[in-house]
C-alpha atoms as a PDB file:
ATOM      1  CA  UNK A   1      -3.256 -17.891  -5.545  1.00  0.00           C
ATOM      2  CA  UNK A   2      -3.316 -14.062  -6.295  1.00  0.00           C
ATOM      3  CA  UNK A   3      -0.217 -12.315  -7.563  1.00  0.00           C
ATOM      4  CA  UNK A   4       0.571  -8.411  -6.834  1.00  0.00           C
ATOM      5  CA  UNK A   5       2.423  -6.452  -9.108  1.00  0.00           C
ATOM      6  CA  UNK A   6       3.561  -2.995  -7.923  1.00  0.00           C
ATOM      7  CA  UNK A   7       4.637   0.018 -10.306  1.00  0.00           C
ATOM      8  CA  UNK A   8       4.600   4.009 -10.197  1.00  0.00           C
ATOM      9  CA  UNK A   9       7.810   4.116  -7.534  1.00  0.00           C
ATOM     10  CA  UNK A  10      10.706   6.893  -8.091  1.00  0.00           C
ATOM     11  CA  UNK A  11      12.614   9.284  -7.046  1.00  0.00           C
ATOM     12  CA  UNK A  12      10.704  12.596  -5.918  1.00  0.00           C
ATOM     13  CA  UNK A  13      11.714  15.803  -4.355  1.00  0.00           C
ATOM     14  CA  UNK A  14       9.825  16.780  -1.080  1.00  0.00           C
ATOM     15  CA  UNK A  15       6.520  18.639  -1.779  1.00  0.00           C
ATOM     16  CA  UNK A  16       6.025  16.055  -4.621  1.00  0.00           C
ATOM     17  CA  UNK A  17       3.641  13.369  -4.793  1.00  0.00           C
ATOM     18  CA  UNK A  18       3.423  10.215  -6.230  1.00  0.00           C
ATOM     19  CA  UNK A  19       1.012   7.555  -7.372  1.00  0.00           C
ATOM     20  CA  UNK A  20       1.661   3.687  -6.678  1.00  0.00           C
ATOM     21  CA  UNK A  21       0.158   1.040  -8.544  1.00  0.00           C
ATOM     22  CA  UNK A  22      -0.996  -2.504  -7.656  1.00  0.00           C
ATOM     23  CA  UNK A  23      -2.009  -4.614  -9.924  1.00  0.00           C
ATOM     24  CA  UNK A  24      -3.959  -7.856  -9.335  1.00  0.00           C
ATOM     25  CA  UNK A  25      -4.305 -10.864 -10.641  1.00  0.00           C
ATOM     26  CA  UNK A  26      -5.425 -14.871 -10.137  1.00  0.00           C
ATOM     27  CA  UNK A  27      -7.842 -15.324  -7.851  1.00  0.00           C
ATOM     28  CA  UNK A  28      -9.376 -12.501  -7.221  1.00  0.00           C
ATOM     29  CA  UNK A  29     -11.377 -13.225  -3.913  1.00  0.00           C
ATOM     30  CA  UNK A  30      -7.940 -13.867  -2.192  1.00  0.00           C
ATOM     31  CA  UNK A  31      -7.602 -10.038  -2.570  1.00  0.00           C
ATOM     32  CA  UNK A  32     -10.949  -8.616  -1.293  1.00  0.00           C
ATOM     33  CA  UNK A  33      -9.011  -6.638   1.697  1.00  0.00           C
ATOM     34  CA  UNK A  34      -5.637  -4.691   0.400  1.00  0.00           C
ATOM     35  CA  UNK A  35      -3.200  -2.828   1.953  1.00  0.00           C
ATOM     36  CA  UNK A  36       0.136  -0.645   1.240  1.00  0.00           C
ATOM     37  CA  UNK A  37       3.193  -1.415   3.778  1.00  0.00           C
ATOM     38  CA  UNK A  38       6.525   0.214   3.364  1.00  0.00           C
ATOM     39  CA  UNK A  39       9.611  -0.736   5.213  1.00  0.00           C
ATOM     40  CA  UNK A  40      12.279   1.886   5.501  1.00  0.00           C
ATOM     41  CA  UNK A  41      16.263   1.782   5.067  1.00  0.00           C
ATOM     42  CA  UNK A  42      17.355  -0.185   8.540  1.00  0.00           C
ATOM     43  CA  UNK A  43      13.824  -0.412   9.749  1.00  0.00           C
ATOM     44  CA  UNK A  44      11.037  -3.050  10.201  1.00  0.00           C
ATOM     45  CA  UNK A  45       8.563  -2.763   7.842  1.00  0.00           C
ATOM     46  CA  UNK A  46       5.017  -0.766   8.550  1.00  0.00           C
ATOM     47  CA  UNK A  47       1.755  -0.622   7.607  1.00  0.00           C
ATOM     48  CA  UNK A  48       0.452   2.695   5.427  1.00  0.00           C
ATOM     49  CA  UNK A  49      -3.019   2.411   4.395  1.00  0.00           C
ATOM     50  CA  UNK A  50      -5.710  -0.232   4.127  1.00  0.00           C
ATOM     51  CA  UNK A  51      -8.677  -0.960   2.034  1.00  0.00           C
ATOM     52  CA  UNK A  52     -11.523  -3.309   3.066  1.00  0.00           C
ATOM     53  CA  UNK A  53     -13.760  -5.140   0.556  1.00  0.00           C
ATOM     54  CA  UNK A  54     -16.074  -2.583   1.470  1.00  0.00           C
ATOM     55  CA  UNK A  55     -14.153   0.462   0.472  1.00  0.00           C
ATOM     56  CA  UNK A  56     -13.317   1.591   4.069  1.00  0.00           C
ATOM     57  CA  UNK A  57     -10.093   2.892   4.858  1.00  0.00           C
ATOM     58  CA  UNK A  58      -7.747   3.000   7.756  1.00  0.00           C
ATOM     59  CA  UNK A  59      -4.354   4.697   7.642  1.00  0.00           C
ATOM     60  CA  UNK A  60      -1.263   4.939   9.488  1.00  0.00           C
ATOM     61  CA  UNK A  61      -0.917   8.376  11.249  1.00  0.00           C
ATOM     62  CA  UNK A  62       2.458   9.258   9.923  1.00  0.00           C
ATOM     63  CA  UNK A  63       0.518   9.638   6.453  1.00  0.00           C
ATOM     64  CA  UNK A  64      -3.213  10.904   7.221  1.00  0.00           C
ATOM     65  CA  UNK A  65      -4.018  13.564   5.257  1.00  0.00           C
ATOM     66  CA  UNK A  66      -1.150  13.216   2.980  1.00  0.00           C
ATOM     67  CA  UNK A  67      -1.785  10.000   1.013  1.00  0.00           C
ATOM     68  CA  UNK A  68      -4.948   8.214  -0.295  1.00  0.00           C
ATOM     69  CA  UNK A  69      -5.518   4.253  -1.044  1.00  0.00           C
ATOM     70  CA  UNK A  70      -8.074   3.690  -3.148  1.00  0.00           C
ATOM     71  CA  UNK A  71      -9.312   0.220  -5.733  1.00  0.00           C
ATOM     72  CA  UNK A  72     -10.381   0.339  -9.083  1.00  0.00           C
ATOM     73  CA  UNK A  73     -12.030  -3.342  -9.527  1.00  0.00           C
ATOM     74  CA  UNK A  74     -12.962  -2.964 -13.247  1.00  0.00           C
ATOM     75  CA  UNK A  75      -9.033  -2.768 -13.626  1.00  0.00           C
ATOM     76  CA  UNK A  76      -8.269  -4.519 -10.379  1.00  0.00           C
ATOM     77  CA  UNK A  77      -5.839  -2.451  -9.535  1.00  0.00           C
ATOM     78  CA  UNK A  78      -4.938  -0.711  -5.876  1.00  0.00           C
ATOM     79  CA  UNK A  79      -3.828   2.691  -5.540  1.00  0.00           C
ATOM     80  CA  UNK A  80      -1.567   4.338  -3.241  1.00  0.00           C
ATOM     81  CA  UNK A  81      -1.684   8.629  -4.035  1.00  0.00           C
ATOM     82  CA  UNK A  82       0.836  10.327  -2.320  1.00  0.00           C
ATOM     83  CA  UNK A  83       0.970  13.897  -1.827  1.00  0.00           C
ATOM     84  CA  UNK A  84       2.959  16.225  -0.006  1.00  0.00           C
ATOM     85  CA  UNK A  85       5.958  13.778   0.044  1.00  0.00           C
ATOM     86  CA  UNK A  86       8.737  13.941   3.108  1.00  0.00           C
ATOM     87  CA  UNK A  87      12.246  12.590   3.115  1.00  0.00           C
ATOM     88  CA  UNK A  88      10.594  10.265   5.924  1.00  0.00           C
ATOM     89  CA  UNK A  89       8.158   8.582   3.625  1.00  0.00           C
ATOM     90  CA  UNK A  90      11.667   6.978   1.829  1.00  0.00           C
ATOM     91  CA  UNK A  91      11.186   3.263   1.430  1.00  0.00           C
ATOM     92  CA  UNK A  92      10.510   0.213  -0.282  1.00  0.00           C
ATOM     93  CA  UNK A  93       6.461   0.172  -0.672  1.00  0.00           C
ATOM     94  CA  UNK A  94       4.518  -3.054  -0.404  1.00  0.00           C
ATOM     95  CA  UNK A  95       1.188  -4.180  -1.524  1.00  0.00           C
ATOM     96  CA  UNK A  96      -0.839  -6.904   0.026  1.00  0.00           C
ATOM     97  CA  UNK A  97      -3.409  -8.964  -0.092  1.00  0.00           C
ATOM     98  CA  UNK A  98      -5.938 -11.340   2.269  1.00  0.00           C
ATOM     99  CA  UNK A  99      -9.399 -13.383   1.359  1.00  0.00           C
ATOM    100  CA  UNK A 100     -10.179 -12.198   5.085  1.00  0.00           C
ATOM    101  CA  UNK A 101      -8.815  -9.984   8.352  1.00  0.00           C
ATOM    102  CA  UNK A 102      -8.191 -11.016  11.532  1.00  0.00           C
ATOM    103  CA  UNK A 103     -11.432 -10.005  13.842  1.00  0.00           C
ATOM    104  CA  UNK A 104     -10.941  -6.587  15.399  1.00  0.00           C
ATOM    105  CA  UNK A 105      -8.046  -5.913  12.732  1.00  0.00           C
ATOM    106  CA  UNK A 106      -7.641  -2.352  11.272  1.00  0.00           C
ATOM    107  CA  UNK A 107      -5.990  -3.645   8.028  1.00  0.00           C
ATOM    108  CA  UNK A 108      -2.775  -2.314   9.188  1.00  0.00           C
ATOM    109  CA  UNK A 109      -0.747  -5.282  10.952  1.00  0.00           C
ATOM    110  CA  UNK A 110       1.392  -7.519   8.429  1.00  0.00           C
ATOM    111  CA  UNK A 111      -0.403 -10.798   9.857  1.00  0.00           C
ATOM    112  CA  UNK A 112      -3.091 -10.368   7.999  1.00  0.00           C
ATOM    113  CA  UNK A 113      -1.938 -10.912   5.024  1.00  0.00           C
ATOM    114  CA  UNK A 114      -0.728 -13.585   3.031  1.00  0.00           C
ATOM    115  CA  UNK A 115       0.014 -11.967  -0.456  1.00  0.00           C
ATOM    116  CA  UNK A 116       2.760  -9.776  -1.074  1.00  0.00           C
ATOM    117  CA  UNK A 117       4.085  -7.733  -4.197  1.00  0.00           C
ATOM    118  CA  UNK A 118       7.800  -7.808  -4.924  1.00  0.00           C
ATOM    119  CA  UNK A 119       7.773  -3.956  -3.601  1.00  0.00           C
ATOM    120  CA  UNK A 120       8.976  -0.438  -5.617  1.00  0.00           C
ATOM    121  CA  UNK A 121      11.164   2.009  -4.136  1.00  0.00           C
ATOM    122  CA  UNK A 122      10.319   5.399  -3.695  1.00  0.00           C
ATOM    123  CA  UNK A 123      13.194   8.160  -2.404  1.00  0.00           C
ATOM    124  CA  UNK A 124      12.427  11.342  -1.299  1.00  0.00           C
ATOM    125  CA  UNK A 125      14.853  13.898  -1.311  1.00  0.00           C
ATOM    126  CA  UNK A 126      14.744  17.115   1.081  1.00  0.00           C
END
């Protein structure tokens, strides 16, 4: 069992940037891969960026360039930094968790994980 705690969501105007929070805690090895997910007013929700145990990232196009996941495991805490913020980016945000990924996976598809934060909002005004 490994619960996810998310923080750091708001209300931003565009240009801004933001920095989501994750933190982790129970057992830990059920959250060596992590990922952000966001799901959008009226829309399914999507994956953002990924993290495997290894430190190698993967992220959705829509944010490439613009936001960065990263891990601190001393705090174990994930990381979501968001920069350069669009009224498109608007959603709830996810964390997530897995022990393991599905072979071939890019860290980005919901099935591969089994943990899930209680989400924070962040609203982006243009």
């Amino acid at each position: 069992q490994v619960d996810l705690v998310e923080s750091g969501g708001g209300s931003v105007q565009a240009g801004g940037s933001l920095r989501l929070s994750c933190r982790v805690s129970g057992y830990l090895y059920s959250a060596r891969f992590m990922a952000w997910f966001r799901q959008p007013p009226g829309k399914e929700r999507e994956g953002v960026a990924a993290i495997g145990r290894d430190g190698s990232t993967e992220y959705a196009d829509s944010v490439k360039g613009r936001f960065t996941i990263s891990k601190d495991n001393t705090v174990n805490t994930l990381y979501l930094q968001m920069n350069s913020l669009i009224a498109e980016d608007t959603a709830m945000y996810y964390c997530a968790a897995t022990p393991a990924r599905l072979l071939g996976s890019n860290g980005l598809g919901e099935n591969d994980y089994g943990y899930w934060g209680q989400g924070t909002q962040v609203t982006v005004s243009s």
